[in-house]
Protein backbone atom coordinates (compact mmCIF):
# COMPACT_ATOMS: atom_id res chain seq x y z
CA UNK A 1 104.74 339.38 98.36
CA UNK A 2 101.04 338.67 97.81
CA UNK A 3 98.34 338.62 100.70
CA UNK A 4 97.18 334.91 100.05
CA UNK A 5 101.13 333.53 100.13
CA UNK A 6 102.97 331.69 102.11
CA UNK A 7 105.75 334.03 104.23
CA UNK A 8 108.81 332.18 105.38
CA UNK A 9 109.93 333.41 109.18
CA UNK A 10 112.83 332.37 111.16
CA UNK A 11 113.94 329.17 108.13
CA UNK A 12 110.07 328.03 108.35
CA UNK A 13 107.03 328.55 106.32
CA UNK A 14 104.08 330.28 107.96
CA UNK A 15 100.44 330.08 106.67
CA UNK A 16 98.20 333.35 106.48
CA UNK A 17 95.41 332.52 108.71
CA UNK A 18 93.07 334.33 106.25
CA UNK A 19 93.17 332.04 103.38
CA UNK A 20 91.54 328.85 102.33
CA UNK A 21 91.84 325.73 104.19
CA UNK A 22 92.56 324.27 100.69
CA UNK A 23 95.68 326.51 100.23
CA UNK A 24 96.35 325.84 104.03
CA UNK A 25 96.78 322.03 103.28
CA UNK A 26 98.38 322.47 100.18
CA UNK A 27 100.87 324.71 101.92
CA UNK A 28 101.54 322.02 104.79
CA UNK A 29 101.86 319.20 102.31
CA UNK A 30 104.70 321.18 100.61
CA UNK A 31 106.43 322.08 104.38
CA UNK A 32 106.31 318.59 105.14
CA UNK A 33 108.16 318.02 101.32
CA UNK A 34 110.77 320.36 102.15
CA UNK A 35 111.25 318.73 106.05
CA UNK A 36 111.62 315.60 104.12
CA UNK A 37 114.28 316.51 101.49
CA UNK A 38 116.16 318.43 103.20
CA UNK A 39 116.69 317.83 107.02
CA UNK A 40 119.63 315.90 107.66
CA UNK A 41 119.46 312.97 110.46
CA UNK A 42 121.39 314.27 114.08
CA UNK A 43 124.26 312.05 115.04
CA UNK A 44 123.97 311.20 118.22
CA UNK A 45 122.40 313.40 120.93
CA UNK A 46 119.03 312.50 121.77
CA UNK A 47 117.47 316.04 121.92
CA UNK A 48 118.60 316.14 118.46
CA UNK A 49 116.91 312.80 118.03
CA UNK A 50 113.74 314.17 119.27
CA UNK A 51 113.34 317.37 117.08
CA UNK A 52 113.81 315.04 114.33
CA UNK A 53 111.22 313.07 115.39
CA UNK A 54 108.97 316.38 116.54
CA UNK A 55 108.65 316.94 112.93
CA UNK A 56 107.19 313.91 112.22
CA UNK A 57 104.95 314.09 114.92
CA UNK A 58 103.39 317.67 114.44
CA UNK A 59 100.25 317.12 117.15
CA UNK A 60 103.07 315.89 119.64
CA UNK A 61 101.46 313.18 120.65
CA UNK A 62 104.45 311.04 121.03
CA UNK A 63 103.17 308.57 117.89
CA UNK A 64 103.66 308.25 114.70
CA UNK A 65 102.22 305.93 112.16
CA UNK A 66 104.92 303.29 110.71
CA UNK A 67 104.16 304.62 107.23
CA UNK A 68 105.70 307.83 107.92
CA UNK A 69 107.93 306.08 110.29
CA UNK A 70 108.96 303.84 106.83
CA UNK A 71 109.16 307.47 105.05
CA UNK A 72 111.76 308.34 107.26
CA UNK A 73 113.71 305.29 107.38
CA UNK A 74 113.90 305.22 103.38
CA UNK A 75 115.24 309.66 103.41
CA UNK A 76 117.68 308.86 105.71
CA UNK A 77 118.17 305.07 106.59
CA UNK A 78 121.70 305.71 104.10
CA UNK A 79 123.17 307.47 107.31
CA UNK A 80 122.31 304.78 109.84
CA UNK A 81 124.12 301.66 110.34
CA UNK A 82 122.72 299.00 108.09
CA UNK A 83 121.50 296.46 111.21
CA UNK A 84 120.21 299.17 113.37
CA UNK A 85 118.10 299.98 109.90
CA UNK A 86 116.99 296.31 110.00
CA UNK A 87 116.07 296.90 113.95
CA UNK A 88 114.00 299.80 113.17
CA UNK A 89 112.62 298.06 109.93
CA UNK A 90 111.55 294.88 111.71
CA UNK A 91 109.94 296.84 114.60
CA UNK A 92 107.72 299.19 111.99
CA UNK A 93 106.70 295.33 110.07
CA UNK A 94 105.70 294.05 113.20
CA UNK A 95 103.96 297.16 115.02
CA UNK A 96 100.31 295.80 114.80
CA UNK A 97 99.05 299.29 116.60
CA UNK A 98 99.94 300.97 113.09
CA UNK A 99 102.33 303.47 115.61
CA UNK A 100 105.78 303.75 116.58
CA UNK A 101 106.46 305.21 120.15
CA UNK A 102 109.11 308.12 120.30
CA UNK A 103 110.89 306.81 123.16
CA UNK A 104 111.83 303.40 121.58
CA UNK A 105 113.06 305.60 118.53
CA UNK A 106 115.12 307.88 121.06
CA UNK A 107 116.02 304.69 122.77
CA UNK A 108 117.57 302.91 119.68
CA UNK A 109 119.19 306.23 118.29
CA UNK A 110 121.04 306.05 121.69
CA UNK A 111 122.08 302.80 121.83
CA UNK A 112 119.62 301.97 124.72
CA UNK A 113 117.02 299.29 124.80
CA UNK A 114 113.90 299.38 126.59
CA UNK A 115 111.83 296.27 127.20
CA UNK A 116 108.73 297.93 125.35
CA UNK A 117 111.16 297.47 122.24
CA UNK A 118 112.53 294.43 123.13
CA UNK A 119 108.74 293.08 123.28
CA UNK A 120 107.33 294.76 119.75
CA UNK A 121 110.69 293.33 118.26
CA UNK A 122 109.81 289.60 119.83
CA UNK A 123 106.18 290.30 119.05
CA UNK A 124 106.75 291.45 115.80
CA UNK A 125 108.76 289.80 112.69
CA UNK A 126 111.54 287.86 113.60
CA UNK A 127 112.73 287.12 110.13
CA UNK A 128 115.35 290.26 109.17
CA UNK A 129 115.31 291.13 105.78
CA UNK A 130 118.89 291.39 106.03
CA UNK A 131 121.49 288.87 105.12
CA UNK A 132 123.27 286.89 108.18
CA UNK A 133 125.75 288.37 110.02
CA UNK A 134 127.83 285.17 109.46
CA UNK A 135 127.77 285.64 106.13
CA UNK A 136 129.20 289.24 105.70
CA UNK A 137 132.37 289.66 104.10
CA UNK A 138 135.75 292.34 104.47
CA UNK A 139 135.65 292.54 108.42
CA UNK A 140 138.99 293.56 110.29
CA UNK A 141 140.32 291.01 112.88
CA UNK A 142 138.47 292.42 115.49
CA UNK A 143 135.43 292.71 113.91
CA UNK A 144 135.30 289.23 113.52
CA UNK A 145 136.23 288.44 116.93
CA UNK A 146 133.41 290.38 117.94
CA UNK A 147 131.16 288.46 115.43
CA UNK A 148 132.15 285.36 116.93
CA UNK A 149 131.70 286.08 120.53
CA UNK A 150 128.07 287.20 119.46
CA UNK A 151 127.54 283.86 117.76
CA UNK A 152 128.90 281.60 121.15
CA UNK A 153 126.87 283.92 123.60
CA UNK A 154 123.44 285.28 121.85
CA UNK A 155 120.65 283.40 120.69
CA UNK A 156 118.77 285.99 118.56
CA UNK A 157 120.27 287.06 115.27
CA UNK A 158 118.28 290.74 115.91
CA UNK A 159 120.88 290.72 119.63
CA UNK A 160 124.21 289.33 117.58
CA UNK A 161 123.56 292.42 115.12
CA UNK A 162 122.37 294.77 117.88
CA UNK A 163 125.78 293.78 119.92
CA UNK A 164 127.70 293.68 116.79
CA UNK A 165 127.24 297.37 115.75
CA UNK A 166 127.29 298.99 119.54
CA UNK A 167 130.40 296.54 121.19
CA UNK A 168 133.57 298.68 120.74
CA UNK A 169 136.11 297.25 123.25
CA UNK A 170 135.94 300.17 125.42
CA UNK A 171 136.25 299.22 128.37
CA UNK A 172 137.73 295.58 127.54
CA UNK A 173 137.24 292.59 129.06
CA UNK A 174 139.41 293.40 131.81
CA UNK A 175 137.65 291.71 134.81
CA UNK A 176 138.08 288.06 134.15
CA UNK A 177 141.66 288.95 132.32
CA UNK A 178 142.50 290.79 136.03
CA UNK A 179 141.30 287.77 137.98
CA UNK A 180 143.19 285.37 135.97
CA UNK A 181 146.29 287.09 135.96
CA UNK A 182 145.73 287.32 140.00
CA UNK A 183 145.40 283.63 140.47
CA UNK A 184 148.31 283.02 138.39
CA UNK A 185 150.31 285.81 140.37
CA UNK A 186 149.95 284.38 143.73
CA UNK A 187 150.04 280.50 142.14
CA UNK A 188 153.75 281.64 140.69
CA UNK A 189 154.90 283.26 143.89
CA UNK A 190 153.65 280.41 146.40
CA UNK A 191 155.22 277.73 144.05
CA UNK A 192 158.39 280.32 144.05
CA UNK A 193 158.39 280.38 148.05
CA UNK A 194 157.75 276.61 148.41
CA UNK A 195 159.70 274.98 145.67
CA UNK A 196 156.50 273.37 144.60
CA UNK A 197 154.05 273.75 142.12
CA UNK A 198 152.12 270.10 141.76
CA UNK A 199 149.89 269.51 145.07
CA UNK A 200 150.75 272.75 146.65
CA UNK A 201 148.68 271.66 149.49
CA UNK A 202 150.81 269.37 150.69
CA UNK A 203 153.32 272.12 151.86
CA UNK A 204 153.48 272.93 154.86
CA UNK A 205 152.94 276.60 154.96
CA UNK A 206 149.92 276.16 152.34
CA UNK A 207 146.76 276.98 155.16
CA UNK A 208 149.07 279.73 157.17
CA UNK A 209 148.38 282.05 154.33
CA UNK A 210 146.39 284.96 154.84
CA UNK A 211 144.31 283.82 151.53
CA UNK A 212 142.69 280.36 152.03
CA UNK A 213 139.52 279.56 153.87
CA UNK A 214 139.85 277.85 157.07
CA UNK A 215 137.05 276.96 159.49
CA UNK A 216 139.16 278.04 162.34
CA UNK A 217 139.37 281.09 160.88
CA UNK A 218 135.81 281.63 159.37
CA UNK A 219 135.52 285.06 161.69
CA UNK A 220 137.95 286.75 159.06
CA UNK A 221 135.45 287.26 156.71
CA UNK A 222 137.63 288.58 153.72
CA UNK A 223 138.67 284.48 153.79
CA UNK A 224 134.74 283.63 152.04
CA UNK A 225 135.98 285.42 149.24
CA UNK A 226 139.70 285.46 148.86
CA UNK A 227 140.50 281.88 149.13
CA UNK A 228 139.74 282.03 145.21
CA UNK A 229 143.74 282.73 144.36
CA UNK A 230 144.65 279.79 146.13
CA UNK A 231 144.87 276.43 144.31
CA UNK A 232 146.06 272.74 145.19
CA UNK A 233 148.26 272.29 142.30
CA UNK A 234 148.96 273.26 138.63
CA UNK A 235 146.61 270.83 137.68
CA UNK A 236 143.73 272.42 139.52
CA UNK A 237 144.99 276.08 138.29
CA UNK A 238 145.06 275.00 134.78
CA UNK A 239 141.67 273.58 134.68
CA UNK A 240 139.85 276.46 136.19
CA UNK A 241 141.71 279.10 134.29
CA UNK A 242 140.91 277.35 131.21
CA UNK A 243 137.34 277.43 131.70
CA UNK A 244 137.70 280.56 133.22
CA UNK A 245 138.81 282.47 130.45
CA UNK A 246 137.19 280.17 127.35
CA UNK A 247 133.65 281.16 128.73
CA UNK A 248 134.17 284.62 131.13
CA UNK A 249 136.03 286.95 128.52
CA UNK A 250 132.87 286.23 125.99
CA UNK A 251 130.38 286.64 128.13
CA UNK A 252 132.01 289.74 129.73
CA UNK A 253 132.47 291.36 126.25
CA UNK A 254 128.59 290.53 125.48
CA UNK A 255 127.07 291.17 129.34
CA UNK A 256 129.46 293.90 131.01
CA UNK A 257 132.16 293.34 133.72
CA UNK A 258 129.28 294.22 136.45
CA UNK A 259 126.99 291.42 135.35
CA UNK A 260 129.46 288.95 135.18
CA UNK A 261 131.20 289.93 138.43
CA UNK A 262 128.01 289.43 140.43
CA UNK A 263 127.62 286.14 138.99
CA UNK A 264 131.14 285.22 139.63
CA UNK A 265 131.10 286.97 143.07
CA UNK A 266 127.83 285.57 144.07
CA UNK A 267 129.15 281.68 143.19
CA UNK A 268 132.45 282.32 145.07
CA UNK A 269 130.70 283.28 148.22
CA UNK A 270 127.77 280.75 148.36
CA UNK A 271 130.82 277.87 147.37
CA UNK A 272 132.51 278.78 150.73
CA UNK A 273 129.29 279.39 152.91
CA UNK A 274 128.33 276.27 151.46
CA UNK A 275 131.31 274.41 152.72
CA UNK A 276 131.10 276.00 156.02
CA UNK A 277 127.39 274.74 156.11
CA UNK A 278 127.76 271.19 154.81
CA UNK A 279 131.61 270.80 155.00
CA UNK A 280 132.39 272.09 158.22
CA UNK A 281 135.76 271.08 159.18
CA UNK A 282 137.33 271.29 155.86
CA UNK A 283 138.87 274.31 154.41
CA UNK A 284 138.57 275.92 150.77
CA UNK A 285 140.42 276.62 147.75
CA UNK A 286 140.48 277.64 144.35
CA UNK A 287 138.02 279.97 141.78
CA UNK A 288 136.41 277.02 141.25
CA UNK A 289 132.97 278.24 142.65
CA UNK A 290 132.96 281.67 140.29
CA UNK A 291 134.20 279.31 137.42
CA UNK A 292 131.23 277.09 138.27
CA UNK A 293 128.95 280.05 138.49
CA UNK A 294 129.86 280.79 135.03
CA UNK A 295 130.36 277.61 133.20
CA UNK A 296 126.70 276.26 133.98
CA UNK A 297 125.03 279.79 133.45
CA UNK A 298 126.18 279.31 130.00
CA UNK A 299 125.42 275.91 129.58
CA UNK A 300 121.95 276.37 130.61
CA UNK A 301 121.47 279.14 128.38
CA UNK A 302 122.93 277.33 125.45
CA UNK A 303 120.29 274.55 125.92
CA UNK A 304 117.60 276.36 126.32
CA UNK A 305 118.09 278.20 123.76
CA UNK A 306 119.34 275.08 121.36
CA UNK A 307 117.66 276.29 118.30
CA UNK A 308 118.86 279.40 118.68
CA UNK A 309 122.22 279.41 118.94
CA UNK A 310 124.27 279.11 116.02
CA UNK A 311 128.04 278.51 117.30
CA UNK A 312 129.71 276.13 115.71
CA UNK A 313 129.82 272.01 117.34
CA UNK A 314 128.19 272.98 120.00
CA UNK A 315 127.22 269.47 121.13
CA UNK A 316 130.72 268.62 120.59
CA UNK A 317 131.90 271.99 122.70
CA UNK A 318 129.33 271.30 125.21
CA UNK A 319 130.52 267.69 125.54
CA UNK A 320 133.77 268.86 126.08
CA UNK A 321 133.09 271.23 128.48
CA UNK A 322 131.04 268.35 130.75
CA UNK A 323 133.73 266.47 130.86
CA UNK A 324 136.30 269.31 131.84
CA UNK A 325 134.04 270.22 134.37
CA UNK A 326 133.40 266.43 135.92
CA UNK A 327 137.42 265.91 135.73
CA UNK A 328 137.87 269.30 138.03
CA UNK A 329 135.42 267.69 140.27
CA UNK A 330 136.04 264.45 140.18
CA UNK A 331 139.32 265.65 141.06
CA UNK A 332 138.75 267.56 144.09
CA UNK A 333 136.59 264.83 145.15
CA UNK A 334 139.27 263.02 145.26
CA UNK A 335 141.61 264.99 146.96
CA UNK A 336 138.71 265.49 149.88
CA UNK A 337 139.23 261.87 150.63
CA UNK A 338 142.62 261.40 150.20
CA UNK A 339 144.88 261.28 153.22
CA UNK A 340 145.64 264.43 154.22
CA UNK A 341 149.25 265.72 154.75
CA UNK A 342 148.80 267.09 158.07
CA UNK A 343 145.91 265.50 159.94
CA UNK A 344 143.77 265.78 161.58
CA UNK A 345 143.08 269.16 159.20
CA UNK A 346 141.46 267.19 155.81
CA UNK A 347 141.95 268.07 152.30
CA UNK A 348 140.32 271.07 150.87
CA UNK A 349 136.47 270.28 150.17
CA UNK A 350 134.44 270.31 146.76
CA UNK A 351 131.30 271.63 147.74
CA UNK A 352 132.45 274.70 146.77
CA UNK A 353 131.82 273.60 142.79
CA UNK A 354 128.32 272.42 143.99
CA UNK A 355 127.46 276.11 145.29
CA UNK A 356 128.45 277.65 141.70
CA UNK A 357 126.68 275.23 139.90
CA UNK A 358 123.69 275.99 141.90
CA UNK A 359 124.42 279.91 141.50
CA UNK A 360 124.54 279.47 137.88
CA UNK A 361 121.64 277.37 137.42
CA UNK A 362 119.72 280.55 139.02
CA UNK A 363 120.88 284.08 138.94
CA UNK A 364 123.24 283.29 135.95
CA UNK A 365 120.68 281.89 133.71
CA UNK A 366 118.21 285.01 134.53
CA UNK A 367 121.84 287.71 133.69
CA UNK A 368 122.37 286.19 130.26
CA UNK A 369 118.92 285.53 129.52
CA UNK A 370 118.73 289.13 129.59
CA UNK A 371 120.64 290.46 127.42
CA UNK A 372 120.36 294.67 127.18
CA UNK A 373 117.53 294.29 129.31
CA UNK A 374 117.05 296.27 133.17
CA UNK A 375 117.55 293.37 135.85
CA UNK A 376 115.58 295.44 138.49
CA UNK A 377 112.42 294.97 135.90
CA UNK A 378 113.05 291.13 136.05
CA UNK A 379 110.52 289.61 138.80
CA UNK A 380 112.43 286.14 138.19
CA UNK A 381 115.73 287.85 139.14
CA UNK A 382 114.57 289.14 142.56
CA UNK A 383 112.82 285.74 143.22
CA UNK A 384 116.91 284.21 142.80
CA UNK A 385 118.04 287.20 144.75
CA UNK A 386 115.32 286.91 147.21
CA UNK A 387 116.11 283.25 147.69
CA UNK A 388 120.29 283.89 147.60
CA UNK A 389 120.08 286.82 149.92
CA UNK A 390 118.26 284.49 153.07
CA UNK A 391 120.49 282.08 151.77
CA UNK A 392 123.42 283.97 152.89
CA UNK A 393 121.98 284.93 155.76
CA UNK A 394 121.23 281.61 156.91
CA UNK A 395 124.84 280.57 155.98
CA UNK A 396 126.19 283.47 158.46
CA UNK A 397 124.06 283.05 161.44
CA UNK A 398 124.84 279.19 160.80
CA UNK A 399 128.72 280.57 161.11
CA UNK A 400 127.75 282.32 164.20
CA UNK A 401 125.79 280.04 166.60
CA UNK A 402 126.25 276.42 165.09
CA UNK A 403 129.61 275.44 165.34
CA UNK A 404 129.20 275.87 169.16
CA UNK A 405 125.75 273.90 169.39
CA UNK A 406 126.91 271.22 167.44
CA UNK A 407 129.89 270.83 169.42
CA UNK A 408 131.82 270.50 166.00
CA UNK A 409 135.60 269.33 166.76
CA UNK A 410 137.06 271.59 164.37
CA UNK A 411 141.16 270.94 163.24
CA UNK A 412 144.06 273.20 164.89
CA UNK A 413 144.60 276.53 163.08
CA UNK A 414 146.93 276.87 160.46
């Protein structure tokens, strides 16, 4: 080998440090050549991410420029999946710094988000070069399923693709499905027991169950929360599953079961402490505030996001789902006011709706406005937090002292 060459060591080239810096820069140029035609992109790990982009970044300063950041895209954007390549490409078009950041390339190799990418995306070029996901052709069943519930729930074609590539139905959408099956559980079994399945509540043995809120019984607390698999009728059941499952299994499959259950579970409990603020001598029934919770988190994301969204009739669907809504509460209005069965306990109340409407309105417009995206980073989500939290608080020292204060002449227990 001549003095002046290049020496390969270990699978890379070394430069002599006595020649040239014109043969040094030449010799570079062609390592960088060789890195470029013939490294092949990791698969998944991220430390395999980062020596990929290591190489790219030879000062390590945790940059590089979006032309060699394009470079790389076009050697190996073949081997990534085609929206994630839009991703990538959109963020590079609309990087006005003229540098990509290696963590938002680790983060996106790894299926994670951070809100520095979710910002240079916004920020950036919304327009994908791509063609819609609505109008791709040859998808399985579930692939399409999965392409619809991205088109009822997301507002930003750059999320539906994101979600569309990453969702794999593991885990399912098994909270809403377990809570539904629940209600309809104990609904079969009580009917079963009492010969009855229209206006349950009239039965006699309706309140004595462990399961229903009662304000006699407000000091078992597990009664806030578990009077949601109780239900006046089939007509009440029918309407809340409905709604229950139409919007909670979408948004679970787009948000996560923990998301969703803290909106649900956060509407459930402020419907009864709501009732035991407001309503104080009735008692409470039905998943009507979760449902709530749910229904108008959607809602209000769907209009504020009206040019956005891209399901199909959705003024008709909305429309529909108003009026579902107003017949489930007209109908437990209703009931409050009709003559009890066994006075003097009254009817079960409706504020309960009221409290998940409110709940949704709030902490379930900040969830799903958020899609990917850290909560804990969110100031308006610990302002709704903030506010539910002394909410709650209120509500249980309320429980406590005011019922005795007030004098309240509460009905016999069950």
């Amino acid at each position: 080998m001549e003095k002046g060459s290049p020496r390969m060591t270990g699978g890379t080239r070394e430069v002599p440090v006595n020649i040239s810096p014109a043969v040094a820069a030449n010799a570079e140029g062609e390592e960088i050549e060789v890195l470029e035609s013939t490294d092949v992109l990791p698969e998944a790990p991220e430390d395999q991410w980062k020596s990929l982009f290591d190489k790219y970044d030879p000062d390590n300063s945790g940059f590089i420029s979006t032309e060699r950041f394009r470079d790389l895209l076009a050697t190996h954007g073949s081997e990534l999946d085609p929206h994630k390549l839009e991703v990538l490409l959109a963020l590079a078009n609309g990087n006005a710094d003229g540098k990509i950041c290696y963590q938002d390339f680790v983060n996106l190799m790894s299926n994670k988000r951070s809100n520095s990418f979710r910002r240079a995306i916004l920020q950036g070029s919304r327009q994908l070069k791509g063609c819609s996901l609505r109008d791709e052709v040859g998808l399985g069943l579930p692939q399409r399923l999965v392409r619809h519930v991205a088109y009822e729930t997301l507002p930003r074609e750059v999320d539906r693709k994101w979600y569309f590539d990453s969702y794999t139905y593991c885990p399912p959408p098994w909270l809403i499905l377990a809570i539904t099956i629940a209600d309809v559980a104990v609904f079969m079994y009580m009917g079963y027991n009492w010969d009855r399945l229209v206006l349950q509540v009239s039965s006699p043995s309706f309140l004595k169950s462990p399961l229903p809120y009662h304000p006699q019984l407000r000091a078992q607390a597990w009664r806030f929360l578990s009077y949601i698999f109780m239900h006046t009728g089939i007509e009440h059941l029918s309407l809340n599953m409905a709604m229950q499952l139409l919007v909670g299994v979408p948004l679970e499959m787009v948000h996560g079961a923990l998301r969703i259950g803290l909106v649900y579970v956060c509407g459930v409990l402020a419907g009864s402490l709501a009732v035991s603020v407001t309503d104080m001598t009735a008692p409470v029934v039905g998943s009507s505030g979760g449902v709530y919770a749910l229904v108008s988190a959607h809602l209000a994301n769907v209009v504020m996001n009206w040019s956005g969204m891209k399901c199909q009739f959705k003024l008709f669907r909305m429309a529909m789902a108003l009026v579902c809504m107003s017949v489930e509460f007209g109908r437990a209005v209703w009931l409050r006011f009709y003559p009890p069965a066994f006075p003097p306990c009254p009817n079960p109340s409706f504020v309960a709706h009221l409290g998940g409407v409110v709940v949704g309105l709030t902490l379930g417009v900040v969830v799903l406005q958020n899609y990917e995206q850290r909560l804990q980073e969110q100031s308006l989500f610990w302002i709704f937090f903030c506010v539910y939290t002394l909410f709650v608080l209120c509500a249980v020292f309320w429980n406590i002292f005011a019922y005795s204060l007030l004098d309240v002449r509460l009905p016999p227990p069950p």
